[in-house]
PDB file of N, CA and C in Angstrom:
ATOM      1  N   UNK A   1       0.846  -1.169   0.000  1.00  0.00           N
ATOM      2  CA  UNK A   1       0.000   0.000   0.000  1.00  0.00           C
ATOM      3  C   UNK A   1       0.895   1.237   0.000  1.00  0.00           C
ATOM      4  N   UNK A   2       0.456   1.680  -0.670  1.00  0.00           N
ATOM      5  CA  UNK A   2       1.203   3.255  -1.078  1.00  0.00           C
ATOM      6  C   UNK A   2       0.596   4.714   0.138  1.00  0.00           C
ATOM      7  N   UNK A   3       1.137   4.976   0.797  1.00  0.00           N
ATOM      8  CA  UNK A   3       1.222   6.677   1.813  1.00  0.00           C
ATOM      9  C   UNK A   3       1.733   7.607   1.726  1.00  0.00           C
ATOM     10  N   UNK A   4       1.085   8.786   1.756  1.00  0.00           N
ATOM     11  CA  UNK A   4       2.219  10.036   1.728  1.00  0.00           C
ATOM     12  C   UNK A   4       2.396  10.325   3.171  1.00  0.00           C
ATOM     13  N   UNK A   5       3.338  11.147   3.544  1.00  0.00           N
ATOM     14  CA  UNK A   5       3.652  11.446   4.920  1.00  0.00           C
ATOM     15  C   UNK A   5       4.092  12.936   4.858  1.00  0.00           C
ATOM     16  N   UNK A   6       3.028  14.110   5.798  1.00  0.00           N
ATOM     17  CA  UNK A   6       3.813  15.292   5.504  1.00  0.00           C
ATOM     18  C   UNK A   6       3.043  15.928   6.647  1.00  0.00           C
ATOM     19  N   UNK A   7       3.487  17.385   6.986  1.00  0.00           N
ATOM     20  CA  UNK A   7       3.603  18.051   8.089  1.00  0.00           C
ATOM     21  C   UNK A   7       2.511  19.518   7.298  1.00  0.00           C
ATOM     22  N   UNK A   8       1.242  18.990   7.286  1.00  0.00           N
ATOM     23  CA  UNK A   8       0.664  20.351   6.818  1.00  0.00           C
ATOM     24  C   UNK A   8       0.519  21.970   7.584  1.00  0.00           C
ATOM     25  N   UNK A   9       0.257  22.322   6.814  1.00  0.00           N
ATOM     26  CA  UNK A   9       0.278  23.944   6.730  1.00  0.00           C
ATOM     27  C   UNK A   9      -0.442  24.217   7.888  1.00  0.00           C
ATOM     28  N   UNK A  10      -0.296  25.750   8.213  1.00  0.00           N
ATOM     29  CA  UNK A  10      -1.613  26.084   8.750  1.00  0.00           C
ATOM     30  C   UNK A  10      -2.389  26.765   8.402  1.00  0.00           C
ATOM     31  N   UNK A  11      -3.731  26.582   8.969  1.00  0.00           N
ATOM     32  CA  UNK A  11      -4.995  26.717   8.244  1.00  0.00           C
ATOM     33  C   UNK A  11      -5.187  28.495   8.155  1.00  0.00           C
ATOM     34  N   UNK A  12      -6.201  28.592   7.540  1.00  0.00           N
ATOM     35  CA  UNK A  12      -6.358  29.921   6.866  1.00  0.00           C
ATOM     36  C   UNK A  12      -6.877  30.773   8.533  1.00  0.00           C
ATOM     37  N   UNK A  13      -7.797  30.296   9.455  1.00  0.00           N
ATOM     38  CA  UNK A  13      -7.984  30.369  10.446  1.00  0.00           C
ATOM     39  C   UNK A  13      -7.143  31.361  11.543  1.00  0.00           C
ATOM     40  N   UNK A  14      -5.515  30.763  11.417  1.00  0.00           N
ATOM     41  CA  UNK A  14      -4.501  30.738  12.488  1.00  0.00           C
ATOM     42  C   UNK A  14      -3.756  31.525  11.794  1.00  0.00           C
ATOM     43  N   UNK A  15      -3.589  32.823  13.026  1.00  0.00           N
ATOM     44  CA  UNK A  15      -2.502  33.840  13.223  1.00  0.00           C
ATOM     45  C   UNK A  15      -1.033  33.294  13.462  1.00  0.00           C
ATOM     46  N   UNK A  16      -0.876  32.374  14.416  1.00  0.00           N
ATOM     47  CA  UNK A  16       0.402  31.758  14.831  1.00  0.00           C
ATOM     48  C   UNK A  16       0.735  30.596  14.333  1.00  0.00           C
ATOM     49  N   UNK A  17       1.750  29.813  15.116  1.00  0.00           N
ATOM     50  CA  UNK A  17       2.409  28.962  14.168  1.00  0.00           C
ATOM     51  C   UNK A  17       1.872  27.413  14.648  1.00  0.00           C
ATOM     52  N   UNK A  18       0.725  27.844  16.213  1.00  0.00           N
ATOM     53  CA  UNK A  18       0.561  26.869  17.097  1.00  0.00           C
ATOM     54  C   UNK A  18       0.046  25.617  15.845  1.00  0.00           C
ATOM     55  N   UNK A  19       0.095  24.638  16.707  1.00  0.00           N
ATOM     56  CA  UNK A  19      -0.734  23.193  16.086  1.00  0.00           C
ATOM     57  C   UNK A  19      -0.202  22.927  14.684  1.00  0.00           C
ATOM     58  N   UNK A  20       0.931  23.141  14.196  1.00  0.00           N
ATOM     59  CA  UNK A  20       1.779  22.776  12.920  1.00  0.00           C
ATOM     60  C   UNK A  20       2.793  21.838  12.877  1.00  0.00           C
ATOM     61  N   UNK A  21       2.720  21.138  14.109  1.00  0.00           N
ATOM     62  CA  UNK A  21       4.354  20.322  14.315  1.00  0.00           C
ATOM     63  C   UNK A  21       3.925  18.996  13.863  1.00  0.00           C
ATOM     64  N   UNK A  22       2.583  18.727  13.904  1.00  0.00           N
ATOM     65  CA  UNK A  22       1.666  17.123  13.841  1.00  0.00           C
ATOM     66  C   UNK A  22       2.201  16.563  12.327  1.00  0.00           C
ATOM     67  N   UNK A  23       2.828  15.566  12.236  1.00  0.00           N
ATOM     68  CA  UNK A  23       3.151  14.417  10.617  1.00  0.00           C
ATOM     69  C   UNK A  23       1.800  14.110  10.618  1.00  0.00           C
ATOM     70  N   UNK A  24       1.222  14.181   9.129  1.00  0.00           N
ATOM     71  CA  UNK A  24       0.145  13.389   9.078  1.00  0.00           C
ATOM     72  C   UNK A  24       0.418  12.104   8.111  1.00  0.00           C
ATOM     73  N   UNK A  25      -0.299  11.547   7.779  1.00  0.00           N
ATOM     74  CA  UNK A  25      -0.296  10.143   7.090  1.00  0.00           C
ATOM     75  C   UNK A  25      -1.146  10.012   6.506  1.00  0.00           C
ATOM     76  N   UNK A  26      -1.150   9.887   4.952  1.00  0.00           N
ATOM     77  CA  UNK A  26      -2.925  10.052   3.989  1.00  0.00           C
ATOM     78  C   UNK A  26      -2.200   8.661   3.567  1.00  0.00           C
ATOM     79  N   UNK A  27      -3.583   8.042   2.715  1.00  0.00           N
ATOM     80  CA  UNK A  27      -3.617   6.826   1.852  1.00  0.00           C
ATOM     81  C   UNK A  27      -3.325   7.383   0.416  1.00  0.00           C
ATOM     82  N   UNK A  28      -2.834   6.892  -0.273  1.00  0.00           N
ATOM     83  CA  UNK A  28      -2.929   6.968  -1.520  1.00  0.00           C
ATOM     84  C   UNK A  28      -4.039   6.159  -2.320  1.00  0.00           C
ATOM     85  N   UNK A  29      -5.010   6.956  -3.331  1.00  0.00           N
ATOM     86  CA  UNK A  29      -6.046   6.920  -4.126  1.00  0.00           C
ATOM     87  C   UNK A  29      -5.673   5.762  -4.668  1.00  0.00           C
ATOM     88  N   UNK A  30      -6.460   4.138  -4.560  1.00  0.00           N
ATOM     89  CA  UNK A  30      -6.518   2.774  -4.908  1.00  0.00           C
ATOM     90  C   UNK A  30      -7.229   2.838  -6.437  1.00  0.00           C
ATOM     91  N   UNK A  31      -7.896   3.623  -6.151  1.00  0.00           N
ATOM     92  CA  UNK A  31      -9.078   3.785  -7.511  1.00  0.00           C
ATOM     93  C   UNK A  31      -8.975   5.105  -8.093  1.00  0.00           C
ATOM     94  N   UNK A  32      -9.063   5.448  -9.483  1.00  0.00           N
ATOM     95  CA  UNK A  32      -9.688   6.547  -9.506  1.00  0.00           C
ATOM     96  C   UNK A  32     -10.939   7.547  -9.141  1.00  0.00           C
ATOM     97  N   UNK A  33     -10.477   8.623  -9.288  1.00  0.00           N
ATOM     98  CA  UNK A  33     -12.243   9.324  -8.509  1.00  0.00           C
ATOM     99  C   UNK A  33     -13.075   9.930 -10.042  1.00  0.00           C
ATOM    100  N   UNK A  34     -14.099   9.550 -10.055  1.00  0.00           N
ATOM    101  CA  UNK A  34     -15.121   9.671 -11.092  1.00  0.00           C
ATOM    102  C   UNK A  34     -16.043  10.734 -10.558  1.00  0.00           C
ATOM    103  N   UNK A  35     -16.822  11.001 -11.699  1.00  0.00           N
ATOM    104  CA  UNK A  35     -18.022  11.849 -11.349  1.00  0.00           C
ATOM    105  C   UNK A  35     -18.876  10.552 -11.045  1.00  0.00           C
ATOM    106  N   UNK A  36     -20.071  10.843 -10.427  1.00  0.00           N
ATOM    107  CA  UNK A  36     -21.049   9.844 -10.048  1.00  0.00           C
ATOM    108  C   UNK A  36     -22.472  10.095 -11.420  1.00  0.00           C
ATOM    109  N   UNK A  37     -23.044   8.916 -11.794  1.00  0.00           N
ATOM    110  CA  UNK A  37     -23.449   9.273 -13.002  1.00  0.00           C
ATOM    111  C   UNK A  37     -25.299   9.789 -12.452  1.00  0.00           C
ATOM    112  N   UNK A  38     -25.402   9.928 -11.113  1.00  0.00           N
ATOM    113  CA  UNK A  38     -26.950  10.032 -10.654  1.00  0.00           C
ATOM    114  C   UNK A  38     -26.786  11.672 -10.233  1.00  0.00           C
ATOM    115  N   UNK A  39     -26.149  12.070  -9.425  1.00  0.00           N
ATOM    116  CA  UNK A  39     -25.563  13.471  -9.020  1.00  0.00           C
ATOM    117  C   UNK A  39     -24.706  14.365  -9.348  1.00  0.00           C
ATOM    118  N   UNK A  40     -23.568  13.747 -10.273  1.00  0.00           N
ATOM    119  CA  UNK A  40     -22.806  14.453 -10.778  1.00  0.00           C
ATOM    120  C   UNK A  40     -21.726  14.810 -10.060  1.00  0.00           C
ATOM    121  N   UNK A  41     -21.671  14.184  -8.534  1.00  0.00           N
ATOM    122  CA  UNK A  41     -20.338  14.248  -7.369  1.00  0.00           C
ATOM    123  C   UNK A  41     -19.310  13.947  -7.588  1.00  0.00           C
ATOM    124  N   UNK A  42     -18.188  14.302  -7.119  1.00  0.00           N
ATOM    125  CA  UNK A  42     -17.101  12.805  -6.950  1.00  0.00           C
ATOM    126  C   UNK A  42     -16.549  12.054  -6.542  1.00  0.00           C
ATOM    127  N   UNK A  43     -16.652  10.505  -6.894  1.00  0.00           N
ATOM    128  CA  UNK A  43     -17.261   9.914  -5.572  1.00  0.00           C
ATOM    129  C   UNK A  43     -15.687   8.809  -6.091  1.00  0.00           C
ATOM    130  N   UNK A  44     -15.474   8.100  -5.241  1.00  0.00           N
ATOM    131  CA  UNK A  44     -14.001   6.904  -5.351  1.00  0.00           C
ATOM    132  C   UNK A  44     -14.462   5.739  -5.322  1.00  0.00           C
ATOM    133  N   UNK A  45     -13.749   4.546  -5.276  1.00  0.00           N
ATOM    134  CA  UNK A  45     -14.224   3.365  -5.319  1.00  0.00           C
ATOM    135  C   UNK A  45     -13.757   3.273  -3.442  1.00  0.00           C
ATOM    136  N   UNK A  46     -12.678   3.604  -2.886  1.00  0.00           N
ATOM    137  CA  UNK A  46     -12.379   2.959  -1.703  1.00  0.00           C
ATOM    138  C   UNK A  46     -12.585   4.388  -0.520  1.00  0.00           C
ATOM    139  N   UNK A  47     -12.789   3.647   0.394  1.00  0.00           N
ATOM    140  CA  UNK A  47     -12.831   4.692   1.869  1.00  0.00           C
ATOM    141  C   UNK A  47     -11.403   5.280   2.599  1.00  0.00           C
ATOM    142  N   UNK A  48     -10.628   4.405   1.872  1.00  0.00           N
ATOM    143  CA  UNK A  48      -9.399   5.041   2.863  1.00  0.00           C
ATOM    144  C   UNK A  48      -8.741   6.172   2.406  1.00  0.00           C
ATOM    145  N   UNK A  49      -9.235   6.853   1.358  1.00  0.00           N
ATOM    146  CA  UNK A  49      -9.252   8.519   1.348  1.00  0.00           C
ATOM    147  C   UNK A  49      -9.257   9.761   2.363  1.00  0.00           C
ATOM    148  N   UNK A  50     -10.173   8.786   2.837  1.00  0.00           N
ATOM    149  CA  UNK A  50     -11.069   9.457   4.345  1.00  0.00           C
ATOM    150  C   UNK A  50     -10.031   9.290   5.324  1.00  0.00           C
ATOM    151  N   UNK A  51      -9.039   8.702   5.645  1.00  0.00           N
ATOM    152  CA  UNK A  51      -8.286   8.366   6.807  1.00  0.00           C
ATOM    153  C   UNK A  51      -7.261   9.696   6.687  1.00  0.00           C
ATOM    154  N   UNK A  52      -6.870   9.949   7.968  1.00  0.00           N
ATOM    155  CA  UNK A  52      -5.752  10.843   8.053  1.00  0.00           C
ATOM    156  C   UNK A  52      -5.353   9.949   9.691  1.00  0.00           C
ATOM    157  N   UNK A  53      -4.208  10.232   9.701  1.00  0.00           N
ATOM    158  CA  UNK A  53      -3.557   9.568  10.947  1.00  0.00           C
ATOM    159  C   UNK A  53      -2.691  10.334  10.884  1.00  0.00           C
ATOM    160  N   UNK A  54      -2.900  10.951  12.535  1.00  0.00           N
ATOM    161  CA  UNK A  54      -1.407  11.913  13.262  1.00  0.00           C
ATOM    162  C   UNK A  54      -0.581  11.470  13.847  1.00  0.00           C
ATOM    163  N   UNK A  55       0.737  12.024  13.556  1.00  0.00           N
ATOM    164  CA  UNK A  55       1.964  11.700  14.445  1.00  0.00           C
ATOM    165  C   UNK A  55       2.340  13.030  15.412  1.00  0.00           C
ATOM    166  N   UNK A  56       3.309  12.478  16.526  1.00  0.00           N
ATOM    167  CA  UNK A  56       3.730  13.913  16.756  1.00  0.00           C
ATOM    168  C   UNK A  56       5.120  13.893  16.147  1.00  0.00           C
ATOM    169  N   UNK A  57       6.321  12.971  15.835  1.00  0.00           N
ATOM    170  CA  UNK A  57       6.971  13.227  14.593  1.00  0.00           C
ATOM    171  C   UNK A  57       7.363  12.593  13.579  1.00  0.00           C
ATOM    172  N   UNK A  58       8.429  12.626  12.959  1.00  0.00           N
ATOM    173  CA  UNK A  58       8.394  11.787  11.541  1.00  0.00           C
ATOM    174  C   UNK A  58       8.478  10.418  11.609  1.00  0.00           C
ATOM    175  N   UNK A  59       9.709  10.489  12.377  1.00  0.00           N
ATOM    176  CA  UNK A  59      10.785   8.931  12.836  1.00  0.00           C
ATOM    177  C   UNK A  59       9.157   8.079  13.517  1.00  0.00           C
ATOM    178  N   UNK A  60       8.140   8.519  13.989  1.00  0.00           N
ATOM    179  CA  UNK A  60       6.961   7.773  15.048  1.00  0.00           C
ATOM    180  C   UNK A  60       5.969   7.358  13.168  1.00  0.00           C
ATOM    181  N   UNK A  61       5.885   8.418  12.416  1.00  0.00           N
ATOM    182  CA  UNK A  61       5.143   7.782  11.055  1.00  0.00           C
ATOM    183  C   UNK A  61       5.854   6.879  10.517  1.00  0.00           C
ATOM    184  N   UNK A  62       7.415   7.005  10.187  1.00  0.00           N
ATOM    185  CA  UNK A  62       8.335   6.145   9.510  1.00  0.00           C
ATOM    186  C   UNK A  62       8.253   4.602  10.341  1.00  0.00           C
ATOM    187  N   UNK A  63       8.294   4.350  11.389  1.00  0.00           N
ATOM    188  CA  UNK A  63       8.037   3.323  12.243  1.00  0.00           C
ATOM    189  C   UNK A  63       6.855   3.048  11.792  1.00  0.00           C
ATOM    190  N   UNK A  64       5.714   3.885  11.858  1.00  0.00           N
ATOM    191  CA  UNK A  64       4.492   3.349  12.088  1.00  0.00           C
ATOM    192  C   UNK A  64       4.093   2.469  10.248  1.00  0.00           C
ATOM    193  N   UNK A  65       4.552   2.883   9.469  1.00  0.00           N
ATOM    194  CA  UNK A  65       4.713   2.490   8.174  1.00  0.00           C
ATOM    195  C   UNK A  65       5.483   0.963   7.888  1.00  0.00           C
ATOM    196  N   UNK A  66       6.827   1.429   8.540  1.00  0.00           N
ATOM    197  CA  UNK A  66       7.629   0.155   8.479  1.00  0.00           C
ATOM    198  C   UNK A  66       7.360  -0.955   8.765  1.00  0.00           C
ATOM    199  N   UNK A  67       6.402  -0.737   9.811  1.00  0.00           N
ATOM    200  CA  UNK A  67       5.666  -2.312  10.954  1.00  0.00           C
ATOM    201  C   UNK A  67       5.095  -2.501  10.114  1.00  0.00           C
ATOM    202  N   UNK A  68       3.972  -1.690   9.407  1.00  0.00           N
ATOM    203  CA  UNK A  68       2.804  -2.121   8.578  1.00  0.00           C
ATOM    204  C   UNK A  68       3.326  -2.595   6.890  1.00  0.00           C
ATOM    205  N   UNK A  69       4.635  -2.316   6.870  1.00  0.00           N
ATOM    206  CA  UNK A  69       5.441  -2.906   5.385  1.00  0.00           C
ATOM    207  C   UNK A  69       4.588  -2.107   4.114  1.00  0.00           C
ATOM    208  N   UNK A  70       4.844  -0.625   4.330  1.00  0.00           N
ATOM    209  CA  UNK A  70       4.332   0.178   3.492  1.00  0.00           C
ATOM    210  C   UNK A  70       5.295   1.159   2.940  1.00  0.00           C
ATOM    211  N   UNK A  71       4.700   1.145   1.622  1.00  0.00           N
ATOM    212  CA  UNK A  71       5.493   2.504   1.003  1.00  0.00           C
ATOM    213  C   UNK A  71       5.499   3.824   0.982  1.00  0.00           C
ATOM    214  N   UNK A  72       5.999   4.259   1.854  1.00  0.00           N
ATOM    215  CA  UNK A  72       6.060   6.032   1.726  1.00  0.00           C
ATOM    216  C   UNK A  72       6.806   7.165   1.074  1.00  0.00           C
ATOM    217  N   UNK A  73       5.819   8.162   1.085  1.00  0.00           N
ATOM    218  CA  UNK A  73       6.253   9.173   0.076  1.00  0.00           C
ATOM    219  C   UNK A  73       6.520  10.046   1.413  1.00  0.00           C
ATOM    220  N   UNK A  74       8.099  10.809   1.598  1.00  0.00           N
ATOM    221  CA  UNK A  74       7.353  11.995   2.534  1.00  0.00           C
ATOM    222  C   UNK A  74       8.128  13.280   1.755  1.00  0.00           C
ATOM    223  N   UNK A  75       7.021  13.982   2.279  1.00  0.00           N
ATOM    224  CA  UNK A  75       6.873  15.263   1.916  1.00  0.00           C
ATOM    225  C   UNK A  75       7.612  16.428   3.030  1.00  0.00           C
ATOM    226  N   UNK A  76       8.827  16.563   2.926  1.00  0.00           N
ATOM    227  CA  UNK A  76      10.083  17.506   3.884  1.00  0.00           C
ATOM    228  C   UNK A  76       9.289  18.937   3.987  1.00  0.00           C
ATOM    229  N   UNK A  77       9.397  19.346   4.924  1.00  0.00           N
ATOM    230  CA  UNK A  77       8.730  21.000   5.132  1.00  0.00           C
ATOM    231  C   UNK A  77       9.635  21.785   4.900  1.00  0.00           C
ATOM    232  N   UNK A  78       9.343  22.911   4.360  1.00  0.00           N
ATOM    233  CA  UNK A  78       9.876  24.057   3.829  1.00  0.00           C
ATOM    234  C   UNK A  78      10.494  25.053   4.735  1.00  0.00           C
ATOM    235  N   UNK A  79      11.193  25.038   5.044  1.00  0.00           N
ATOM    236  CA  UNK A  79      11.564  26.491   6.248  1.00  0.00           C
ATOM    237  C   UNK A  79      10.952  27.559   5.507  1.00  0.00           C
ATOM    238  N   UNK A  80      10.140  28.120   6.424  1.00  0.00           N
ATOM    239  CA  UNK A  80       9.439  29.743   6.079  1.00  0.00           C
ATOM    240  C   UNK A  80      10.605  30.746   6.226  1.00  0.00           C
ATOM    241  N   UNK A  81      10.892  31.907   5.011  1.00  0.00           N
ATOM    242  CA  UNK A  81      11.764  32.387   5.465  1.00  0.00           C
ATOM    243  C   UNK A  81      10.917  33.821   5.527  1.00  0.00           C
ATOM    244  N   UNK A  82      11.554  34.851   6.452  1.00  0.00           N
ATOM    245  CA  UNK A  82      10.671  35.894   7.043  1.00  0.00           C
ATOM    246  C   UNK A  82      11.444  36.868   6.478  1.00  0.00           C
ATOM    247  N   UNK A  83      11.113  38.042   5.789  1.00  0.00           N
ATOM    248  CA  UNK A  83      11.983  39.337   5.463  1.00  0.00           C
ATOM    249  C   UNK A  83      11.657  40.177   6.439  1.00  0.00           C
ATOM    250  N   UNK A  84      12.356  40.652   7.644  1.00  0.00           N
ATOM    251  CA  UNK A  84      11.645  42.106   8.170  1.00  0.00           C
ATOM    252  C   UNK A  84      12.049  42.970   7.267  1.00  0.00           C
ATOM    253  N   UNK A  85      10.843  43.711   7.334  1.00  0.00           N
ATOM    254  CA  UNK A  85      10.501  44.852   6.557  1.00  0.00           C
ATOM    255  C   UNK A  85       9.829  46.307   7.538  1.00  0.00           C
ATOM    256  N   UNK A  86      10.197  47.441   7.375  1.00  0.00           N
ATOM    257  CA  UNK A  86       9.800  48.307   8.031  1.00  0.00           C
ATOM    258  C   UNK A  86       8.764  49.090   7.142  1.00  0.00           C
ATOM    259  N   UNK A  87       7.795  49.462   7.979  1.00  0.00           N
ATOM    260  CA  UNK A  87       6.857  50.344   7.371  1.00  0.00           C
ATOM    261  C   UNK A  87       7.299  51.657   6.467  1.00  0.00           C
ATOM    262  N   UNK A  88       8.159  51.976   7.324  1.00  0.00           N
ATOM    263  CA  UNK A  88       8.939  53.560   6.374  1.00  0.00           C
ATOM    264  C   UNK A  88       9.602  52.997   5.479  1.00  0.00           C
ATOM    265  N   UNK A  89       9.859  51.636   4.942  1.00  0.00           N
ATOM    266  CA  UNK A  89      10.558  51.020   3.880  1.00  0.00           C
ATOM    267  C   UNK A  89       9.972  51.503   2.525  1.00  0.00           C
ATOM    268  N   UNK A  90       8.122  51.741   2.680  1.00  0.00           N
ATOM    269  CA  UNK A  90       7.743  52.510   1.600  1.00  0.00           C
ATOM    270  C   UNK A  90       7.626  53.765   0.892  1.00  0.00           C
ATOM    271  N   UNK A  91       8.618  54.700   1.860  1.00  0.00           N
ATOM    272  CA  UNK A  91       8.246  55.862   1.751  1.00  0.00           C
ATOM    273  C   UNK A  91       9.866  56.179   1.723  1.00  0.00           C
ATOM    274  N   UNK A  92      10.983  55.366   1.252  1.00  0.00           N
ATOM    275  CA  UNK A  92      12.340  55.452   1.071  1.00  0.00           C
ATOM    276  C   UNK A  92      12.228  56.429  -0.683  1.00  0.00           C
ATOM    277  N   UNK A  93      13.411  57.197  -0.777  1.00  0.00           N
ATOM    278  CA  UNK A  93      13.797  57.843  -1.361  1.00  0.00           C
ATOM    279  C   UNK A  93      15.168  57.325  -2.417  1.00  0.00           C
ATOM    280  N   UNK A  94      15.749  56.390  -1.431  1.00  0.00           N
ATOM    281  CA  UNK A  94      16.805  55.980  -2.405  1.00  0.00           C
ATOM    282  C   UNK A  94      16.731  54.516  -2.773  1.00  0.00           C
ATOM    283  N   UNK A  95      15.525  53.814  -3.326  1.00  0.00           N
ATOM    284  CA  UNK A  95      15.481  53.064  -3.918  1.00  0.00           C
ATOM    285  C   UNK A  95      15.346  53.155  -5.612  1.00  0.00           C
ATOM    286  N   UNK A  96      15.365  52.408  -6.386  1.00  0.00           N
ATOM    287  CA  UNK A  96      15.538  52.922  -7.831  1.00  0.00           C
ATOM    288  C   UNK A  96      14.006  52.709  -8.214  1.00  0.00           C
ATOM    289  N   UNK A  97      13.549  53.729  -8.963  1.00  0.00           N
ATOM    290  CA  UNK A  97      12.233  54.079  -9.509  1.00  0.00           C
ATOM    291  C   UNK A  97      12.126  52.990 -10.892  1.00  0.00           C
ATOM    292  N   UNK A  98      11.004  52.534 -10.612  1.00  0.00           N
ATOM    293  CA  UNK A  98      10.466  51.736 -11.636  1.00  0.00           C
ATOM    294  C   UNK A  98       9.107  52.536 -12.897  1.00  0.00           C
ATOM    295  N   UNK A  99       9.266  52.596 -14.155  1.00  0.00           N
ATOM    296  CA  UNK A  99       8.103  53.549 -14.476  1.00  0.00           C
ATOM    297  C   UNK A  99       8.615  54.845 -14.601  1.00  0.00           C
ATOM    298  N   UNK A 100       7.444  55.407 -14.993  1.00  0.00           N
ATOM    299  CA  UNK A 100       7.649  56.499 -15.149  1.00  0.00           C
ATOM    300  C   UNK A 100       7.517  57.763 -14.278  1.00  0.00           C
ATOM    301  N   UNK A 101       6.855  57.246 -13.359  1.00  0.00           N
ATOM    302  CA  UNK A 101       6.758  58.147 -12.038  1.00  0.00           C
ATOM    303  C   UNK A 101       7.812  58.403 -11.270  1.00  0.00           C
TER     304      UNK A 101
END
């Protein structure tokens, strides 16, 4: 059985960085996903789409995979990188003018 393994984002919700440290663990799609031919939804052949399973870190998913003799994909997190920037940064004089203004 095929898994991805990755450390998602945070949600549109959240100011801070809280509740971002969790590995999650998805299934990989067994079937393709179709439209449904009564509603027009889209619907899969299998349920384990639906599964998400948390870790609190990688090495605890990588174990938890290995026992179960599965293949994983993982997905490494990105270091966020931060520019400080000052507000009077827009109202600088000796930066080079773009345009014609």
């Amino acid at each position: 059985m095929k898994v991805r393994i990755y450390q998602p984002s945070k949600t549109t919700m959240q100011s801070g960085r809280g509740k971002v440290g969790d590995w999650v663990l998805e299934y990989e799609l067994a079937t393709p996903r179709r439209p449904e031919p009564m509603m027009g939804w889209t619907s899969s052949g299998d349920t384990l789409n639906q599964v998400r399973v948390k870790f609190p870190t990688k090495e605890a998913a990588l174990a938890f995979v290995a026992k179960k003799g599965w293949d994983a994909d993982v997905a490494e997190w990105q270091e966020r990188r931060v520019i400080p920037k000052n507000y009077a940064d827009n109202f600088r004089t000796d930066r080079p003018r773009i345009g014609r203004f």
